[in-house]
N, C-alpha and C. Protein backbone atom coordinates (compact mmCIF):
# COMPACT_ATOMS: atom_id res chain seq x y z
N UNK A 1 8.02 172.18 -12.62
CA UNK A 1 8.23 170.90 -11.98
C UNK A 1 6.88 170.21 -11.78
N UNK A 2 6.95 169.22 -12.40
CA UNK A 2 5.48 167.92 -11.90
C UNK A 2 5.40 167.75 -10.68
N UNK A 3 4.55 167.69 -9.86
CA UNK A 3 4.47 166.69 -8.49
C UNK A 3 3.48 165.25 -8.59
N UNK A 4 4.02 164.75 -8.46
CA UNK A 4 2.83 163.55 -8.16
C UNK A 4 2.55 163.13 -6.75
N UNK A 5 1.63 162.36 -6.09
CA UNK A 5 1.34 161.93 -4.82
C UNK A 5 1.63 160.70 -4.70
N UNK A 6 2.35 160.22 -3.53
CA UNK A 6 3.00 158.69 -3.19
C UNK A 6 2.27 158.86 -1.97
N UNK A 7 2.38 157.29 -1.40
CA UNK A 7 1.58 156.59 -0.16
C UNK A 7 3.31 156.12 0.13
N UNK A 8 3.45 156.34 1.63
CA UNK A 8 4.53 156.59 2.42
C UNK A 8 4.21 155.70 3.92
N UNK A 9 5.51 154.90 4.11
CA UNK A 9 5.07 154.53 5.86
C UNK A 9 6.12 153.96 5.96
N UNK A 10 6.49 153.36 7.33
CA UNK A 10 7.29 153.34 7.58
C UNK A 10 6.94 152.10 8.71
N UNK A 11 8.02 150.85 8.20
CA UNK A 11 7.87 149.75 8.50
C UNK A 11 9.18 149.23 9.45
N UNK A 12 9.31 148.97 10.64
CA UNK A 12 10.48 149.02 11.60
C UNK A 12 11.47 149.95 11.45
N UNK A 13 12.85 149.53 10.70
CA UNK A 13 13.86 150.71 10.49
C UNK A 13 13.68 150.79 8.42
N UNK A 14 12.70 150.68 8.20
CA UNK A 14 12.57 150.69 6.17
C UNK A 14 11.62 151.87 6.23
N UNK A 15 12.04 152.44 5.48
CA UNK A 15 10.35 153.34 4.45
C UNK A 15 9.83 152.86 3.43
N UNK A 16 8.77 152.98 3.52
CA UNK A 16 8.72 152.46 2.11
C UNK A 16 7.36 153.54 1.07
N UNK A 17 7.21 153.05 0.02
CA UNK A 17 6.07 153.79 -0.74
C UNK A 17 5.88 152.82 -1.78
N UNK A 18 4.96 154.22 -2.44
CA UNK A 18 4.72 153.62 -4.15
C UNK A 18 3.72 154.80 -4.48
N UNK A 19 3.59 155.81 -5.54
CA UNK A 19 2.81 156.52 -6.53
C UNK A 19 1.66 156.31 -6.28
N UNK A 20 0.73 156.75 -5.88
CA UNK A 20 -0.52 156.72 -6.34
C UNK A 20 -1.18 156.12 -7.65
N UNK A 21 -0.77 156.53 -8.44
CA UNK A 21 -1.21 156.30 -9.71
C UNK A 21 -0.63 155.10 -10.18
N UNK A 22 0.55 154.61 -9.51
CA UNK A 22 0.82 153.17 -9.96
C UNK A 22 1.39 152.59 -8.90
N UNK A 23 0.01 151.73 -8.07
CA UNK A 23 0.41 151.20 -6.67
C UNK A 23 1.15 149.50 -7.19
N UNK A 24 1.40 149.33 -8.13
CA UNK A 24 2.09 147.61 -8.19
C UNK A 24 3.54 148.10 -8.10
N UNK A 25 4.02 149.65 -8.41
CA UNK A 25 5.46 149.60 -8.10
C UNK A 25 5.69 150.23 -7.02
N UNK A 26 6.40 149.53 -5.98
CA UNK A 26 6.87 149.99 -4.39
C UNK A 26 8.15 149.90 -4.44
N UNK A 27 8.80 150.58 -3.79
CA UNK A 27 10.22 150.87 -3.15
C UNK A 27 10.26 150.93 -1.85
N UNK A 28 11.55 151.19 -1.43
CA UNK A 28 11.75 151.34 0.02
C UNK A 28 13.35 152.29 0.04
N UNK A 29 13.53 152.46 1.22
CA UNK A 29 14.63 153.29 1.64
C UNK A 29 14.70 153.41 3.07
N UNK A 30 15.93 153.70 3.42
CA UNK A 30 16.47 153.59 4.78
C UNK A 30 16.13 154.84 5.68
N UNK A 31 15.91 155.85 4.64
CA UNK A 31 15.50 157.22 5.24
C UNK A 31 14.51 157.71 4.70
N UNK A 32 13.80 158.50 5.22
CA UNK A 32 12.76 159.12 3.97
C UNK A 32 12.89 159.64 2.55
N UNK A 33 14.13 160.58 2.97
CA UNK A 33 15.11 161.19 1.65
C UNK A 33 14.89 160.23 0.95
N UNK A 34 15.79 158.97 1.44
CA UNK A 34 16.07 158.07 -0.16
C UNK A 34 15.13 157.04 -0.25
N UNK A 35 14.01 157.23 0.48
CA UNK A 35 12.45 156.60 -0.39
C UNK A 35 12.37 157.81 -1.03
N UNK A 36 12.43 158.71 -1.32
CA UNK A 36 11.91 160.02 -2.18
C UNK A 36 12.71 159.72 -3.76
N UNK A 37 13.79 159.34 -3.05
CA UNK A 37 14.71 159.43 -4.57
C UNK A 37 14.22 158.20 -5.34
N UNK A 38 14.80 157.06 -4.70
CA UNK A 38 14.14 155.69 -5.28
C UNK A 38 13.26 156.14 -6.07
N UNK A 39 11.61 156.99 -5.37
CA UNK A 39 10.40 156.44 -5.98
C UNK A 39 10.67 157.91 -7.27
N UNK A 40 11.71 158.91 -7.35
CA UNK A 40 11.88 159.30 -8.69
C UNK A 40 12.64 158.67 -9.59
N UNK A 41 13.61 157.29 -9.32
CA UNK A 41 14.06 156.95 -9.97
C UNK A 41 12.79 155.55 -10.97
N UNK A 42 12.40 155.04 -9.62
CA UNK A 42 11.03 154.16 -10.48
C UNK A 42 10.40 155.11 -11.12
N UNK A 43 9.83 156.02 -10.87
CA UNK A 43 9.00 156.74 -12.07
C UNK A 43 9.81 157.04 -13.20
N UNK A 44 11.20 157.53 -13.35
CA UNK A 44 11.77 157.48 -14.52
C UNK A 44 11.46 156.36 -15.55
N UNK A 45 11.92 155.31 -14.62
CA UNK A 45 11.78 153.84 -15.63
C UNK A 45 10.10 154.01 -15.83
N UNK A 46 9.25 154.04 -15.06
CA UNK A 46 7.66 154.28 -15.79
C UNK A 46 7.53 154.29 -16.99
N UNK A 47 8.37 155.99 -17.01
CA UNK A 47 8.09 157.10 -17.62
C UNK A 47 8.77 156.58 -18.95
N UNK A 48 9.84 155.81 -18.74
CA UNK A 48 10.52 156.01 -20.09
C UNK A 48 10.06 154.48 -20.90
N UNK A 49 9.86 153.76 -20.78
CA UNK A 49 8.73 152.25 -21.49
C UNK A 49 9.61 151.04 -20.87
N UNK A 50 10.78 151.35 -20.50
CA UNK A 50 11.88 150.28 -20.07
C UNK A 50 10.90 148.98 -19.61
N UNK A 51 9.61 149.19 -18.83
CA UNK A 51 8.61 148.27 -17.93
C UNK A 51 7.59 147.87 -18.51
N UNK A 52 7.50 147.09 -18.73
CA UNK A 52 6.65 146.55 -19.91
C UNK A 52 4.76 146.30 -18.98
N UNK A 53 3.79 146.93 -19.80
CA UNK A 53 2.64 146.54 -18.91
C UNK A 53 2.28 147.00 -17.64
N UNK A 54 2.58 148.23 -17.82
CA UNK A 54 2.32 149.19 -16.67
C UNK A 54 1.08 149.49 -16.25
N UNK A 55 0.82 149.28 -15.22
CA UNK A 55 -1.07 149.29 -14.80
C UNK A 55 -1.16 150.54 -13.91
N UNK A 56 -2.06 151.50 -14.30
CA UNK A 56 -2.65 152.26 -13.74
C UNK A 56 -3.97 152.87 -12.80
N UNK A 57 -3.92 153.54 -12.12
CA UNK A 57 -4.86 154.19 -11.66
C UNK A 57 -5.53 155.36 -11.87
N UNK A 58 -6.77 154.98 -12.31
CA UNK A 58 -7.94 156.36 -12.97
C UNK A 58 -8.73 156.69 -12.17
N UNK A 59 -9.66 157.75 -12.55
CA UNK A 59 -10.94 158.02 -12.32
C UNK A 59 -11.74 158.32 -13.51
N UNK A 60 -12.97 157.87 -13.51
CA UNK A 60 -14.10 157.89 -14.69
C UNK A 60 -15.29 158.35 -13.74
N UNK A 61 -15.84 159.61 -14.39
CA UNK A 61 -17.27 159.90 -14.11
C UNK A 61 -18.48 159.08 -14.82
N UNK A 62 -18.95 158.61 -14.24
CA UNK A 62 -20.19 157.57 -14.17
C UNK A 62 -21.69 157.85 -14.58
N UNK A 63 -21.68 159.19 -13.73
CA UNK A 63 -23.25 159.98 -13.97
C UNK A 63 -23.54 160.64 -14.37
């Protein structure tokens, strides 16, 4: 099983997130659970090209 890391919070009665690695796509959910699911169902679509122009987050060593 993959894990990836999401940024998580929680905004009046919403949750919300988005991937680390691709902070332009956010979701939300009513519970934590189903911000969890949501943000595997957005990574599916990521994952599979359905989204055209997908912007990411790297790291590059410099020195």
């Amino acid at each position: 099983m993959e894990k990836k890391k999401y940024v998580y919070w929680q905004d009046e009665d919403m949750w919300l997130g988005y991937f680390e690695e691709y902070p332009d796509y956010m979701t939300q959910g009513e519970t934590l659970e189903e911000l969890q699911e949501n943000l595997k169902d957005i990574y599916q679509e990521l994952m599979s090209g359905n989204i055209p122009c997908v912007r990411r987050v790297a790291e590059l060593d410099v020195a």
